[in-house]
Protein backbone atom coordinates (compact mmCIF):
# COMPACT_ATOMS: atom_id res chain seq x y z
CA UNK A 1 0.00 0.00 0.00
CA UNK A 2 1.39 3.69 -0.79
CA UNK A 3 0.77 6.09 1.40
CA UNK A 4 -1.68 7.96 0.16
CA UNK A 5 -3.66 4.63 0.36
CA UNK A 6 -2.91 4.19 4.01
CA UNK A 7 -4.24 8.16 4.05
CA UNK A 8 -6.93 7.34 2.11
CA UNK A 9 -8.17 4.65 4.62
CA UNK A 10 -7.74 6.77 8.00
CA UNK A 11 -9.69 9.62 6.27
CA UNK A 12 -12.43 6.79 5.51
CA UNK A 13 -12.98 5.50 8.44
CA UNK A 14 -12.00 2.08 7.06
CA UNK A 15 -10.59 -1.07 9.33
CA UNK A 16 -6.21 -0.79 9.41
CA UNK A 17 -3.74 -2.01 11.33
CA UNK A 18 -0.50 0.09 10.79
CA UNK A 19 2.80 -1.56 12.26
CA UNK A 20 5.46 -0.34 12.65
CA UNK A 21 8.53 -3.06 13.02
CA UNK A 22 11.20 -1.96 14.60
CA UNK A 23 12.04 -1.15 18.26
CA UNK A 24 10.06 1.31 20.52
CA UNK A 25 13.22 3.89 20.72
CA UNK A 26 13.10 3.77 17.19
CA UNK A 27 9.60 3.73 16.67
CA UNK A 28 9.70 6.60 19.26
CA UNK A 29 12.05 8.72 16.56
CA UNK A 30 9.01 9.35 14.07
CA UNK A 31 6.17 7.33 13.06
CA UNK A 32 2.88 7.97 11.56
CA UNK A 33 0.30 9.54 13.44
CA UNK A 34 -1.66 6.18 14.12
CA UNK A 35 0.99 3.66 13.50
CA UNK A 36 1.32 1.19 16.12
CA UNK A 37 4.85 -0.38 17.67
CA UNK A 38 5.29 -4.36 17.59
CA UNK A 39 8.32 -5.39 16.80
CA UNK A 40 8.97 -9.15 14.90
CA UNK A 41 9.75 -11.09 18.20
CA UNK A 42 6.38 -10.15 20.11
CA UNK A 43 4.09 -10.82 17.11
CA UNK A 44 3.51 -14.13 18.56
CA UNK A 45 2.49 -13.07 21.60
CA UNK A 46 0.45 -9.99 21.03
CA UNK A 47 -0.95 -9.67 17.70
CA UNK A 48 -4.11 -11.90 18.36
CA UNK A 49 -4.93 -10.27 21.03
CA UNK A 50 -4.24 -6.67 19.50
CA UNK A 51 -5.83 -7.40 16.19
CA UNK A 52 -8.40 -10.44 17.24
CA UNK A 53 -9.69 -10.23 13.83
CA UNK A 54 -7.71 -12.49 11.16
CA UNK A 55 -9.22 -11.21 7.82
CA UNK A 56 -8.03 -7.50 9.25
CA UNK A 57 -6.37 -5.27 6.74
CA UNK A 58 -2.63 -5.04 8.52
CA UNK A 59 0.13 -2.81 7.01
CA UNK A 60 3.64 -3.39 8.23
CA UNK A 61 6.61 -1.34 7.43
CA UNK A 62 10.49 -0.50 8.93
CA UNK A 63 13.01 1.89 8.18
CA UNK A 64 14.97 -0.15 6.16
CA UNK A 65 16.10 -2.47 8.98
CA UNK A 66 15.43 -5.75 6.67
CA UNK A 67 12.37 -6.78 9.33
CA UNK A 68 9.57 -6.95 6.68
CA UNK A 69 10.21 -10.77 5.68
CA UNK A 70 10.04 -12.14 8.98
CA UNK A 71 7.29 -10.02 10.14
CA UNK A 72 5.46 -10.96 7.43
CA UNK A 73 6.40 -14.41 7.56
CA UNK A 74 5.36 -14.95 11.10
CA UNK A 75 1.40 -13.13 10.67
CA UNK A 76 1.00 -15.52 7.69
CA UNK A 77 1.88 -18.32 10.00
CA UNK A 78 -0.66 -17.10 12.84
CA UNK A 79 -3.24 -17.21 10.26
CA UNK A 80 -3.44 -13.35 8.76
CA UNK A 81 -4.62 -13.10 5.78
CA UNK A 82 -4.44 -9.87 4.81
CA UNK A 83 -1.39 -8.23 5.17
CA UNK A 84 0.80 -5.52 3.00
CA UNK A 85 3.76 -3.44 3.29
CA UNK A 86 4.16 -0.14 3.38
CA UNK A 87 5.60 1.09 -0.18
CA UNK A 88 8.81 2.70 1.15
CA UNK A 89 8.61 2.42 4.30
CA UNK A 90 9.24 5.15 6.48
CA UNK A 91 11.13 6.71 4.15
CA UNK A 92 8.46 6.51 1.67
CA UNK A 93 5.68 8.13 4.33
CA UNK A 94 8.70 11.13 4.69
CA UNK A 95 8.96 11.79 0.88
CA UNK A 96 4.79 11.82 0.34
CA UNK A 97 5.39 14.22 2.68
CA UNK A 98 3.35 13.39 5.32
CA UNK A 99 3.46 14.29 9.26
CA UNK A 100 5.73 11.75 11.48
CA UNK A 101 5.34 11.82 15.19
CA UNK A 102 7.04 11.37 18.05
CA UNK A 103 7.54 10.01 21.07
CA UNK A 104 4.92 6.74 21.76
CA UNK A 105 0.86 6.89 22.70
CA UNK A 106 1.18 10.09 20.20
CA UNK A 107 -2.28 10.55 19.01
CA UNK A 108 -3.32 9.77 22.46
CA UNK A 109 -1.16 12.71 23.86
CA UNK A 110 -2.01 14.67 20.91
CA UNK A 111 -5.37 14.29 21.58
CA UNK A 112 -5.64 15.97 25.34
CA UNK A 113 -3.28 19.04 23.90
CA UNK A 114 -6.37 19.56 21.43
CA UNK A 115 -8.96 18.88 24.24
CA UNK A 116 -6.72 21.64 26.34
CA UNK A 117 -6.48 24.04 23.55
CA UNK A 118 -10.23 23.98 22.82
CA UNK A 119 -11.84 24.04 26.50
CA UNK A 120 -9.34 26.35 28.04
CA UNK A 121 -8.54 23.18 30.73
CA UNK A 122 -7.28 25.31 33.78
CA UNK A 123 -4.16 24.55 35.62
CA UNK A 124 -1.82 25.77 38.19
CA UNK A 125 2.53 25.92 38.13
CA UNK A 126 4.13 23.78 40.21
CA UNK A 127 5.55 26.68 42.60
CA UNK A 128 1.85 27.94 43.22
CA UNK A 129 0.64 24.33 43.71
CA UNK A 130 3.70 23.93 46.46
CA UNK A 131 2.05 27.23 47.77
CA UNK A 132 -1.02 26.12 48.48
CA UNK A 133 0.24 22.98 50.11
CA UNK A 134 2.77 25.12 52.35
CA UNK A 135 -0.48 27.33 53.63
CA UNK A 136 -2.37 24.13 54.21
CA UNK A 137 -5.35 25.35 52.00
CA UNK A 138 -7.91 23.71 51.33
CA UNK A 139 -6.81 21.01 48.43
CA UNK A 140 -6.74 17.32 47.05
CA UNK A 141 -3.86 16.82 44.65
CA UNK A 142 -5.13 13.30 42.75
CA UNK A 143 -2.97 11.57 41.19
CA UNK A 144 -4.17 10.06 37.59
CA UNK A 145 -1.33 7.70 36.52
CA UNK A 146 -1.46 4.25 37.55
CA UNK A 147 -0.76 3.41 41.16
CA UNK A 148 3.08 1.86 40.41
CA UNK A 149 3.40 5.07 39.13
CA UNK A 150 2.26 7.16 42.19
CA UNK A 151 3.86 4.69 44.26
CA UNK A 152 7.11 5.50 42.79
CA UNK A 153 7.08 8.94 42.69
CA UNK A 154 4.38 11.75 43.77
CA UNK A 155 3.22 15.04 44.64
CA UNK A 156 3.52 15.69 48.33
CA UNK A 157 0.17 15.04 50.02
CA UNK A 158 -0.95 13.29 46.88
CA UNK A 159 -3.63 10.01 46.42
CA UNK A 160 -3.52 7.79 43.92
CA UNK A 161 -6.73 8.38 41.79
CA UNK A 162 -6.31 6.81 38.34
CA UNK A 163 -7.36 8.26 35.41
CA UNK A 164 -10.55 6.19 34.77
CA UNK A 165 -11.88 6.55 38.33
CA UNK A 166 -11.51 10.31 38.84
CA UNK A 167 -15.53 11.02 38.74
CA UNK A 168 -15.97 7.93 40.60
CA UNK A 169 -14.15 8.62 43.35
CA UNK A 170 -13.36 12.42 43.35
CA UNK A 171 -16.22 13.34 45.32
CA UNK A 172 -15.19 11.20 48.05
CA UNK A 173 -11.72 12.15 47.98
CA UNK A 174 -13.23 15.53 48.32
CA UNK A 175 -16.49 15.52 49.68
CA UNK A 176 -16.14 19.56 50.37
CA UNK A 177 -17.63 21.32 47.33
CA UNK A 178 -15.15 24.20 48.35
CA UNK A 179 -12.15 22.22 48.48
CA UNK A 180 -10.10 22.88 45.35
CA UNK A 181 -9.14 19.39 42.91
CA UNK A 182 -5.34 19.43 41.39
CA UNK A 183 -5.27 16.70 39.03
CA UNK A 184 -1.77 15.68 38.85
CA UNK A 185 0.23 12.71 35.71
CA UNK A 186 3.73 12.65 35.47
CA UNK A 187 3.64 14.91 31.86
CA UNK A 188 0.50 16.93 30.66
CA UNK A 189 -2.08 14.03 29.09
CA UNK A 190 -3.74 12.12 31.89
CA UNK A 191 -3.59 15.62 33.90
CA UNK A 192 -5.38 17.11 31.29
CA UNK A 193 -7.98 14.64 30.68
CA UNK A 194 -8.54 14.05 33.99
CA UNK A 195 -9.42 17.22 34.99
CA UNK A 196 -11.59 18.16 31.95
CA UNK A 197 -13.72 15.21 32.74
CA UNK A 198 -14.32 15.91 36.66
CA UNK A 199 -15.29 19.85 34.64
CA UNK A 200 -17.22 17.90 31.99
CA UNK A 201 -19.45 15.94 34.45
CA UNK A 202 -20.18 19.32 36.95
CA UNK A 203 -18.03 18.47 39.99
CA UNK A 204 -18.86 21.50 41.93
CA UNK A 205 -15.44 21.78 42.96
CA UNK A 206 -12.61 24.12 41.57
CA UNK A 207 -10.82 21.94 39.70
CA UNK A 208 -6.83 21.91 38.09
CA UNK A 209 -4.46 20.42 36.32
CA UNK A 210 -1.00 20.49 38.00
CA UNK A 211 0.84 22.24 34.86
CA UNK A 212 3.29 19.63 33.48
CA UNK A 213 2.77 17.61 36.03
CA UNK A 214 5.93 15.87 38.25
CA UNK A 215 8.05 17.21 35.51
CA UNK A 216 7.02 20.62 35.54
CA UNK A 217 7.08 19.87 39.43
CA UNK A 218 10.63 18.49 38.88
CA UNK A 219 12.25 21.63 36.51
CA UNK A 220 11.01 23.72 39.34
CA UNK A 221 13.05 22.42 42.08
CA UNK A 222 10.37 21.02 44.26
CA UNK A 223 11.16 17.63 45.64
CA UNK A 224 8.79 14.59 45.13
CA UNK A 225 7.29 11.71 47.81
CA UNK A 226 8.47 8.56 47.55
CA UNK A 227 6.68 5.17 48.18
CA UNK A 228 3.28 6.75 49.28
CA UNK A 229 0.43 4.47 49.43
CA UNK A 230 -2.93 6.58 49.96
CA UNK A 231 -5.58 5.37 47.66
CA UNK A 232 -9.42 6.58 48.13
CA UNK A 233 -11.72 4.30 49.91
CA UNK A 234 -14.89 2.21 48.83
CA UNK A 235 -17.26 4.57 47.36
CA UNK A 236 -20.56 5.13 49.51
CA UNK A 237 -23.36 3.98 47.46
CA UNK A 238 -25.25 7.61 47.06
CA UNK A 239 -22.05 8.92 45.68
CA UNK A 240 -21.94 5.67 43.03
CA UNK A 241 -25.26 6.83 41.96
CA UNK A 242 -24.61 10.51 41.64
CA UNK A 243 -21.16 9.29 39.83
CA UNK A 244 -22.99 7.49 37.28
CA UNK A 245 -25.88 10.00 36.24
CA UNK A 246 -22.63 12.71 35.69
CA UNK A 247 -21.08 10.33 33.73
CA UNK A 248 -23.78 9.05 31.67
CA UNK A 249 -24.66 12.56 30.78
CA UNK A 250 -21.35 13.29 29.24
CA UNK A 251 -21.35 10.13 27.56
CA UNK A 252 -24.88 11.00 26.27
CA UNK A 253 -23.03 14.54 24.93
CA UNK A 254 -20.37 12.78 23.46
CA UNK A 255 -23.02 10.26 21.16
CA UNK A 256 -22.29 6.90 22.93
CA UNK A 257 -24.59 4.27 22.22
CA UNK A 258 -25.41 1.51 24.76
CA UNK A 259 -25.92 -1.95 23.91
CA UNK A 260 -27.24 -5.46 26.10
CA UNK A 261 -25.79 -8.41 26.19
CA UNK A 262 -27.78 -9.60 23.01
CA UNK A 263 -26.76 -7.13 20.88
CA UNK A 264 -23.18 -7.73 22.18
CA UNK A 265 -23.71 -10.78 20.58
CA UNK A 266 -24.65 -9.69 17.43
CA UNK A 267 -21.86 -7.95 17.31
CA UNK A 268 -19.11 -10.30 18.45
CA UNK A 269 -20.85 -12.52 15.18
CA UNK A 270 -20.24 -9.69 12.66
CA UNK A 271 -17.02 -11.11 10.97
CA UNK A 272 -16.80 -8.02 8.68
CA UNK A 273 -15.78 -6.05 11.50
CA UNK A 274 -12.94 -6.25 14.68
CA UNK A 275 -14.49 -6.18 17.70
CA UNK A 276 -12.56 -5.06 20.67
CA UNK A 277 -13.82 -5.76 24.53
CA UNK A 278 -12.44 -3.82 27.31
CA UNK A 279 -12.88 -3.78 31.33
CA UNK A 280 -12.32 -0.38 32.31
CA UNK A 281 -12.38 -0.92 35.88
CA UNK A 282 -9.34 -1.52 38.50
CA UNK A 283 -7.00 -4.28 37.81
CA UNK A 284 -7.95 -6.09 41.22
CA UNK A 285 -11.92 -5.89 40.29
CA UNK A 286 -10.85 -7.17 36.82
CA UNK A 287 -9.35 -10.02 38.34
CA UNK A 288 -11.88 -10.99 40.76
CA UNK A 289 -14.56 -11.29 37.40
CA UNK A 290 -15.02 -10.01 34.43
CA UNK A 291 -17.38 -10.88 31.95
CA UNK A 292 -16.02 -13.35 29.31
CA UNK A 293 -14.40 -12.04 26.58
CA UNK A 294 -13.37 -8.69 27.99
CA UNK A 295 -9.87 -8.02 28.90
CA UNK A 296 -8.19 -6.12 31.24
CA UNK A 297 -8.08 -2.05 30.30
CA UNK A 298 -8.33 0.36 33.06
CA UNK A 299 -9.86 3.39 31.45
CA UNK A 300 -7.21 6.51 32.29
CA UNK A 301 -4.75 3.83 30.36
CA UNK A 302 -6.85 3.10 27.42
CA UNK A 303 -7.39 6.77 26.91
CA UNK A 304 -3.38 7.23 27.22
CA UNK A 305 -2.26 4.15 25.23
CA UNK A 306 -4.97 3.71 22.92
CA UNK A 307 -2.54 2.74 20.48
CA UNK A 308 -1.30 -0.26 22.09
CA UNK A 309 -4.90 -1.84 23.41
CA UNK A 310 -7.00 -0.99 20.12
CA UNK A 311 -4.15 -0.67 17.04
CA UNK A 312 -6.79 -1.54 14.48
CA UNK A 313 -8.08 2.11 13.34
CA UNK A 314 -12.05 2.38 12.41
CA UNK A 315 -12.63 -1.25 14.48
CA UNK A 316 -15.53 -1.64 17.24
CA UNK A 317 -14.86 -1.01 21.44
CA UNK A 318 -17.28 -2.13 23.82
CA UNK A 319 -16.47 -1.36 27.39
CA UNK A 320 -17.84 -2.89 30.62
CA UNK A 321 -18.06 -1.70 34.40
CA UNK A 322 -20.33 -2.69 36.65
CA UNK A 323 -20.80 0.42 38.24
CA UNK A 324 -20.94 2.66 35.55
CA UNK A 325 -19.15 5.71 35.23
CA UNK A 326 -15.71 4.00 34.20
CA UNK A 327 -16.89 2.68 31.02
CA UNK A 328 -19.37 6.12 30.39
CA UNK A 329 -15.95 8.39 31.16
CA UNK A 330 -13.91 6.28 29.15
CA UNK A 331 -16.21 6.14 26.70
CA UNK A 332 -16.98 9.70 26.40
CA UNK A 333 -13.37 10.22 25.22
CA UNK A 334 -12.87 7.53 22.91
CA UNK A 335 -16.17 8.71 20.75
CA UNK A 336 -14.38 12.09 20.61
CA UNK A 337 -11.16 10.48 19.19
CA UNK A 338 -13.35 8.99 16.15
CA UNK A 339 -13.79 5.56 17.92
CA UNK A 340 -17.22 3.61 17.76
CA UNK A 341 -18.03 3.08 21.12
CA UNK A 342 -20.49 1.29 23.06
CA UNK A 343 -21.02 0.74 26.70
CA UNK A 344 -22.82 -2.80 27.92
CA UNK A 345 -25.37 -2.57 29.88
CA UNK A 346 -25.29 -5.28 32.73
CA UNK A 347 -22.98 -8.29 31.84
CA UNK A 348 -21.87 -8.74 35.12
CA UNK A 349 -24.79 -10.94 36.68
CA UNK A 350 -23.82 -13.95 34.46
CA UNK A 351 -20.82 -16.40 35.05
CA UNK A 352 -17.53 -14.50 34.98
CA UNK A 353 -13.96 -15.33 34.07
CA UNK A 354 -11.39 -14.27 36.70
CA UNK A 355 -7.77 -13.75 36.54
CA UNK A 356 -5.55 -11.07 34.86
CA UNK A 357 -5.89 -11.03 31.18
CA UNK A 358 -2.64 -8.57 30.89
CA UNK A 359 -0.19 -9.15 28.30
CA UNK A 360 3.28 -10.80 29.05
CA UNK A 361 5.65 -7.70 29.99
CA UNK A 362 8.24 -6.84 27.49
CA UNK A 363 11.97 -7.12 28.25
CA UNK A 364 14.43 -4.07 28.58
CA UNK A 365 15.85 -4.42 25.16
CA UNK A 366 15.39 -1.69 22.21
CA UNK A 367 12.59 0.26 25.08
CA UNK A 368 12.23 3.92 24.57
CA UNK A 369 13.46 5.59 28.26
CA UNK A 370 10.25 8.17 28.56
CA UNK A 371 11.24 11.43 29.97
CA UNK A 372 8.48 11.50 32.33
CA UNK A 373 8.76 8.05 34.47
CA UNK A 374 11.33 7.39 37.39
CA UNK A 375 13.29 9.82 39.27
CA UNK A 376 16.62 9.90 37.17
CA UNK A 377 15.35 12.05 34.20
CA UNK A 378 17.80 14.64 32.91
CA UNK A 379 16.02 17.97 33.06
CA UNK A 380 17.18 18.89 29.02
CA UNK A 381 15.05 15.93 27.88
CA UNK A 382 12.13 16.76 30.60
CA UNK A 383 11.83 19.98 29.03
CA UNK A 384 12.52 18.47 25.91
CA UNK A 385 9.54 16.44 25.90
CA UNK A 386 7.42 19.30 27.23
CA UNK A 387 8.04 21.37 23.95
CA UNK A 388 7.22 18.80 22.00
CA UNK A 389 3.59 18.57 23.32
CA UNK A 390 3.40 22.04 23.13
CA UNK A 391 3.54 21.66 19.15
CA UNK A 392 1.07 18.63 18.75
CA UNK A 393 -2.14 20.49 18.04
CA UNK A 394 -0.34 22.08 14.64
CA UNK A 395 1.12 18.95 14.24
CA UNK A 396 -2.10 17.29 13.83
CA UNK A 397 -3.66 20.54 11.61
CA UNK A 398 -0.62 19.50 9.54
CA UNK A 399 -1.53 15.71 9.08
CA UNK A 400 -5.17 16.54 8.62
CA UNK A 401 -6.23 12.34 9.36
CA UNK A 402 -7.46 12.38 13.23
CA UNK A 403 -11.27 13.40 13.08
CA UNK A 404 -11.01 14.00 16.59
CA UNK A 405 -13.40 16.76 18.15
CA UNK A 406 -14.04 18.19 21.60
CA UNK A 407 -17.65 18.31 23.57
């Protein structure tokens, strides 16, 4: 496929797979805007679970690295039957002239600099955030990255909140309409996201993102927490119910349709379309059941790395949470980034699967070192990666393929 067919494809809305073969630091260097990273030795183990579908158009391509043939070689082997190559490669997407990316979960990232530039998403500096902690003000300082990633580095007074739960369990984190929400990640995305949705679902609160999160918090000089362990507890049920009328009225704004476990049937029959199934609740509930089928996605992540859980552009998400306002939140934001989305009804009072459904980990070898995670970060590729985002909304005015919009 040239590239203007690949273009051709993401402006249709048709089904593609774009893969791109070599390792994440190089994939990290440029890459299409919705290109996805899997290099030839974790086909194998990922691709049928990242492209379920076998008859799914999949486009592979390298940088002249000579990985084509054995890429190709093993999705023929796992039964794919419709695979191409990239005409050119990389090189061949440069000299069509077309937009490459960087970094990794780009559109994702790309995405919440839009949803920033278009609602005005407020935030506070790091130095006036350390302010308000030094006055003991009145403030809650969630933290939206996973918990290993609180737990390894966080704002001072900080809880772990994840992304996905934030309207769930914001209001009991802060049950004080005049206490005043920072929404802290370790860059800009899951701050930004996180805060617009406690604005979108009409949290009475004041609520900010912490500007640049731990990196901007870093560059400034302030010193981080180490090893905290506060998480928010169970979630009164009055406060479930209020959760999940907020969130199903953003996901009603957003156009998310709702479908039963029949029509989830239907669906998962249609073999002219991939059908992806998340769980966009907590690891542990995952764990403890899920309905069968669905694998593990907790929502803040899925929103971040939509890339790696749903790599097959124009394909089908359903999402599933028995209480509600994880799949509606999650939801809400993946309609805006073009998905077709549906939330299932019920699901849950059926027999369940149990256990984690989480991919194998990767090894060490040919990983991308983000700027943003761990404590040893030099501060020229902190700020680095901060100007970068900065650019992404002209960047993707540039490549002119998202369809994304903005409620």
């Amino acid at each position: 496929m040239t590239p203007h067919d690949i273009r051709n494809a993401l402006l249709a809305r048709q089904e593609l797979a774009l893969f791109d073969l070599r390792d994440e630091h190089a994939f990290a260097g440029g890459h299409p805007l919705f290109a996805a990273q899997l290099p030839p030795d974790r086909i194998a183990v990922e691709i049928e679970r990242r492209v379920p579908r076998k008859a799914t158009p999949i486009v592979i391509y390298d940088d002249g690295e000579g990985l084509i043939e054995a890429g190709g070689r093993t999705l023929a082997s796992l039964g794919y039957t419709n695979v191409s190559v990239l005409k050119g490669g990389l090189a061949g997407w440069r000299d069509a002239g077309f937009e490459l990316f960087q970094d990794v979960n780009s559109y994702s990232k790309a995405f919440g600099e839009l949803v920033e530039a278009r609602r005005h998403t407020p935030s506070l500096a790091a130095h006036d955030v350390q302010a308000l902690i030094d006055e003991k003000a009145d403030i809650a300082i969630l933290d939206a990255r996973r918990f290993d990633e609180y737990a390894t580095m966080s704002i001072p007074t900080g809880t772990s909140v994840p992304g996905g739960e934030l309207v769930l369990r914001a209001p009991t984190a802060a049950p004080d309409p005049d206490t005043t929400i920072v929404v802290n990640c370790a860059g800009r995305t899951r701050s930004i996201i996180g805060t617009q949705s406690l604005i979108n679902a009409g949290l009475p609160n004041r609520v900010v993102a912490l500007r640049n999160g731990t990196i901007g918090w870093t560059l400034a000089g302030q010193a981080l927490d180490r090893g905290q362990a506060r998480r928010v507890a169970d979630v009164p049920s009055p406060k479930r119910i209020e959760a999940r009328a907020r969130a199903r009225d953003v996901a009603y704004r957003a156009g998310v349709r709702r479908i039963d476990a029949g029509e989830l049937s239907s669906l998962a029959a249609d073999d002219t379309r991939t059908l992806y199934r998340f769980d966009v609740r907590t690891p542990e509930e995952h764990a403890a059941g899920h309905p069968p089928g669905f694998v593990e996605a907790p929502g803040g992540q899925l929103v971040q790395e939509t890339d790696h859980f749903a790599p097959v552009r124009g394909a089908r998400i359903v999402l599933a949470d028995d209480i509600g306002p994880r799949a509606d939140m999650t939801a809400s934001w993946l309609a805006q980034m073009g998905w077709e989305i549906l939330v299932l009804d019920g699901g849950f009072d059926g027999p369940l699967e149990t256990g984690s459904t989480t991919l194998p980990p990767r090894g060490p070898h040919g990983r991308y070192k983000r700027p943003y995670e761990g404590t040893d970060n030099a501060a020229a590729a902190m700020q680095a990666y901060l100007d970068w985002e900065f650019g992404l909304v002209d960047q993707l005015a540039r490549d002119g393929t998202h369809g994304f919009y903005v409620i």
